[in-house]
C-alpha atoms as a PDB file:
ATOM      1  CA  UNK A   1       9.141   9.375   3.120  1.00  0.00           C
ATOM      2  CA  UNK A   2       5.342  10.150   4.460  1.00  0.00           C
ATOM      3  CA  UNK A   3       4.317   7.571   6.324  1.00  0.00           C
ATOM      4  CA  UNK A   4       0.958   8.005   5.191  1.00  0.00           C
ATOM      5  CA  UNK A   5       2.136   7.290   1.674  1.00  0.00           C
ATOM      6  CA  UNK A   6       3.642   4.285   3.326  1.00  0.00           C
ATOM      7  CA  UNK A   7       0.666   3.037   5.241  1.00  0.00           C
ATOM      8  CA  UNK A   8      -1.703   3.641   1.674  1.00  0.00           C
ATOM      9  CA  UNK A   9       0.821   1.788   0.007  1.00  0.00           C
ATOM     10  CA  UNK A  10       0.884  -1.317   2.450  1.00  0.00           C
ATOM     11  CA  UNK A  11      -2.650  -1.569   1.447  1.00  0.00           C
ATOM     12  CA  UNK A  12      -2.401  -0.961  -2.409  1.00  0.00           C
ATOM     13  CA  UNK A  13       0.391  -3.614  -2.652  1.00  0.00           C
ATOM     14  CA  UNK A  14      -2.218  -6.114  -1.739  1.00  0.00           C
ATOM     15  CA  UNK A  15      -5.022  -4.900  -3.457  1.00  0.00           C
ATOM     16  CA  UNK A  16      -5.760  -5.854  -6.993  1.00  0.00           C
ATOM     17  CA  UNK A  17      -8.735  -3.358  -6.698  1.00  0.00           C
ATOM     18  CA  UNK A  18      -6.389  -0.126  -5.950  1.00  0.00           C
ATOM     19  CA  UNK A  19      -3.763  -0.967  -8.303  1.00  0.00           C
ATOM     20  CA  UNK A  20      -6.191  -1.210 -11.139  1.00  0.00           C
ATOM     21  CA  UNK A  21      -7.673   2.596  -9.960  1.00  0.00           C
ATOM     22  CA  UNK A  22      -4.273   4.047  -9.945  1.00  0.00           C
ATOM     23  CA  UNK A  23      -3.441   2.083 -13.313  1.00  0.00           C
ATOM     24  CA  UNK A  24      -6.361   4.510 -14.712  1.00  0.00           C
ATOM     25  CA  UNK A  25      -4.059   7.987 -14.102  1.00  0.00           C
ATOM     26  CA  UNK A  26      -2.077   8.306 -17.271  1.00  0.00           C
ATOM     27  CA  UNK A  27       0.035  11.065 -15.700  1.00  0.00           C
ATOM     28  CA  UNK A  28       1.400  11.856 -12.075  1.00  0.00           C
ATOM     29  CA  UNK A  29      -1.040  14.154 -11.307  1.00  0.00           C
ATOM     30  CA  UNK A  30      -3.555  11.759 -12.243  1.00  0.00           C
ATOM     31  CA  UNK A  31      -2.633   8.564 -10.514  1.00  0.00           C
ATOM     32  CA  UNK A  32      -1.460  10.947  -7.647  1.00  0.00           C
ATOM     33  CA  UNK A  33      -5.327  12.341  -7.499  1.00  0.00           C
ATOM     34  CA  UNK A  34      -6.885   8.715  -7.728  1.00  0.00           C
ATOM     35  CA  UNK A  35      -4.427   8.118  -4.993  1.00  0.00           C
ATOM     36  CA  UNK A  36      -5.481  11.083  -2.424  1.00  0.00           C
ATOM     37  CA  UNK A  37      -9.302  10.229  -3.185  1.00  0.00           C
ATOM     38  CA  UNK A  38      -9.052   6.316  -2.447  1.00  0.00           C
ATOM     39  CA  UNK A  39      -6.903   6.795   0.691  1.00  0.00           C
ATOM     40  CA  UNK A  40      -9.471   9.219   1.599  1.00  0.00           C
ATOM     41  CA  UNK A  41     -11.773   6.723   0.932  1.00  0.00           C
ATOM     42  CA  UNK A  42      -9.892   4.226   3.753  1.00  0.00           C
ATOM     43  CA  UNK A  43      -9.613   7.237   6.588  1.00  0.00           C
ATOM     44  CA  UNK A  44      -5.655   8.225   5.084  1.00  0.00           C
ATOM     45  CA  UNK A  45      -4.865  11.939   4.302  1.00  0.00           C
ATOM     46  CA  UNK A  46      -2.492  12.164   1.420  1.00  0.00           C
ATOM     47  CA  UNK A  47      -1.018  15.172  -0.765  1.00  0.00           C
ATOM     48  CA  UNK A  48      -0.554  14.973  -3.983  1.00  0.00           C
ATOM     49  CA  UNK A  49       2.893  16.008  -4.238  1.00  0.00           C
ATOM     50  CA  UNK A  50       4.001  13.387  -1.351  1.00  0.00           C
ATOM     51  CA  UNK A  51       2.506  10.659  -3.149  1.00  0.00           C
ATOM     52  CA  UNK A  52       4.458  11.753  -6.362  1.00  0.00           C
ATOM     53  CA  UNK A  53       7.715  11.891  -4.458  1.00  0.00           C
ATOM     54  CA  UNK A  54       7.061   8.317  -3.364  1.00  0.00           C
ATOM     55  CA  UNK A  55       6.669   7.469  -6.996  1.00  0.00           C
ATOM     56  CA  UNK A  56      10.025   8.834  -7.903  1.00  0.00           C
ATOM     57  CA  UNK A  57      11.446   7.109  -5.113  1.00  0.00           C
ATOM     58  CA  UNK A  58       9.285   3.136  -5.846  1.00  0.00           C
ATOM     59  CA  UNK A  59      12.038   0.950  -4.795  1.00  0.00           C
ATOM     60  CA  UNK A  60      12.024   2.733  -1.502  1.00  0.00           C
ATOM     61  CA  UNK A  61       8.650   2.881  -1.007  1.00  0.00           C
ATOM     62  CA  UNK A  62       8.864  -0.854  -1.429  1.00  0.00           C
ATOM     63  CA  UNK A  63      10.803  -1.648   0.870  1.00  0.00           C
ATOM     64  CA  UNK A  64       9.031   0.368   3.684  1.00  0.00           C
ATOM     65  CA  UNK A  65       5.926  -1.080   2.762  1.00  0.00           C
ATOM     66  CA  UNK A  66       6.733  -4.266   2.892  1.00  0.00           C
ATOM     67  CA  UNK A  67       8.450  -4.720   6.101  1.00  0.00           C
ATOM     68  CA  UNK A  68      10.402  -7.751   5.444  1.00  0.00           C
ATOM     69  CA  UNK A  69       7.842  -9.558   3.218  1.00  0.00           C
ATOM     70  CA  UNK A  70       8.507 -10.501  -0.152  1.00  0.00           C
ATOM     71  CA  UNK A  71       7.852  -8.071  -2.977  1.00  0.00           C
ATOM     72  CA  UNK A  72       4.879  -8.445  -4.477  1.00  0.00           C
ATOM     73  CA  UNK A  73       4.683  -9.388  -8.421  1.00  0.00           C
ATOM     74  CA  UNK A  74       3.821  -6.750  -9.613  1.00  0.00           C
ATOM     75  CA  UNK A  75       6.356  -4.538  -7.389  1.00  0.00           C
ATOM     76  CA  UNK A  76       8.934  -6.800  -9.116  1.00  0.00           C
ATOM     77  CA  UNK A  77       7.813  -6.363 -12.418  1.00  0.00           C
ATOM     78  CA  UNK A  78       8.064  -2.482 -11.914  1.00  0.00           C
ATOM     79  CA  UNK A  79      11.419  -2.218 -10.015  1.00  0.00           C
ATOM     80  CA  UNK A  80      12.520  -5.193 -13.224  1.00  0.00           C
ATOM     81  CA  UNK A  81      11.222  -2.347 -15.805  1.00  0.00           C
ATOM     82  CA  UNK A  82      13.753   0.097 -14.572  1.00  0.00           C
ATOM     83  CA  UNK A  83      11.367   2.717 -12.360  1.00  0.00           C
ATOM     84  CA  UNK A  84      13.197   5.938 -11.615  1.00  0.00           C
ATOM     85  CA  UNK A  85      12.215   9.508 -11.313  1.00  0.00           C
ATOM     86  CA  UNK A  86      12.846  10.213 -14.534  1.00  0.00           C
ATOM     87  CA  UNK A  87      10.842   7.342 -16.351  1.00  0.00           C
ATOM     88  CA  UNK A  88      14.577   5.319 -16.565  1.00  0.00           C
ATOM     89  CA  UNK A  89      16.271   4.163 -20.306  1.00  0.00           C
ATOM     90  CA  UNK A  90      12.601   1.916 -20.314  1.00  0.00           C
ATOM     91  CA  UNK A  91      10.712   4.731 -20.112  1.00  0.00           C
ATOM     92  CA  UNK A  92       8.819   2.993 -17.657  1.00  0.00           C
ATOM     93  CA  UNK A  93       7.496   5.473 -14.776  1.00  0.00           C
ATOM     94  CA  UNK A  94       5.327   4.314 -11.824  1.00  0.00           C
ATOM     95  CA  UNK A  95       2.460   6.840 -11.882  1.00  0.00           C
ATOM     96  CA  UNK A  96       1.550   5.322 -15.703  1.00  0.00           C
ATOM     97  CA  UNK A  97       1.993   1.329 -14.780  1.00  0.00           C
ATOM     98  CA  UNK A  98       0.184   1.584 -11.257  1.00  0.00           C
ATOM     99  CA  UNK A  99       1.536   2.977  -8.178  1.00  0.00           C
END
């Protein structure tokens, strides 16, 4: 995984500000462009399609991210709704709750 996906994530878990920007992208490419403009924003270069991959891999990302600390609620409430690349039986899919 791009560790600069990692490192921009570190920061989103923690920040109620972030996760309500990305919560605005009602598609991948949306969320993934809010994404590559606020990590611009805090000196991190991201690509869209990196930051998409991450997505489709959440539970991962996660677990990078948090380096031993406990998941954050609303990283369990995601990984609870059944996140996978392919939106899951919930249909839930990370770009369109968040990160």
């Amino acid at each position: 995984m791009n560790a600069n996906v990692v490192e921009f994530y570190k920061k989103v878990r923690t920040d109620q500000g972030l996760i309500e920007a990305l919560s605005e992208g009602k598609t991948a490419e949306e969320m993934s462009a809010i994404a590559v403009k606020k990590a611009a924003e805090l000196g991190i270069t991201l690509q869209q399609d990196d930051v998409v991959a991450a997505c489709n891999n959440f539970t991962e990302l996660c677990k990078l991210a948090a380096n031993d600390d406990e998941l954050t609620e609303f990283e369990l409430e995601i990984i609870s709704a059944g996140v996978s690349a392919d939106g899951g039986p919930s249909g839930v899919t990370c770009y369109h709750d968040g990160v």
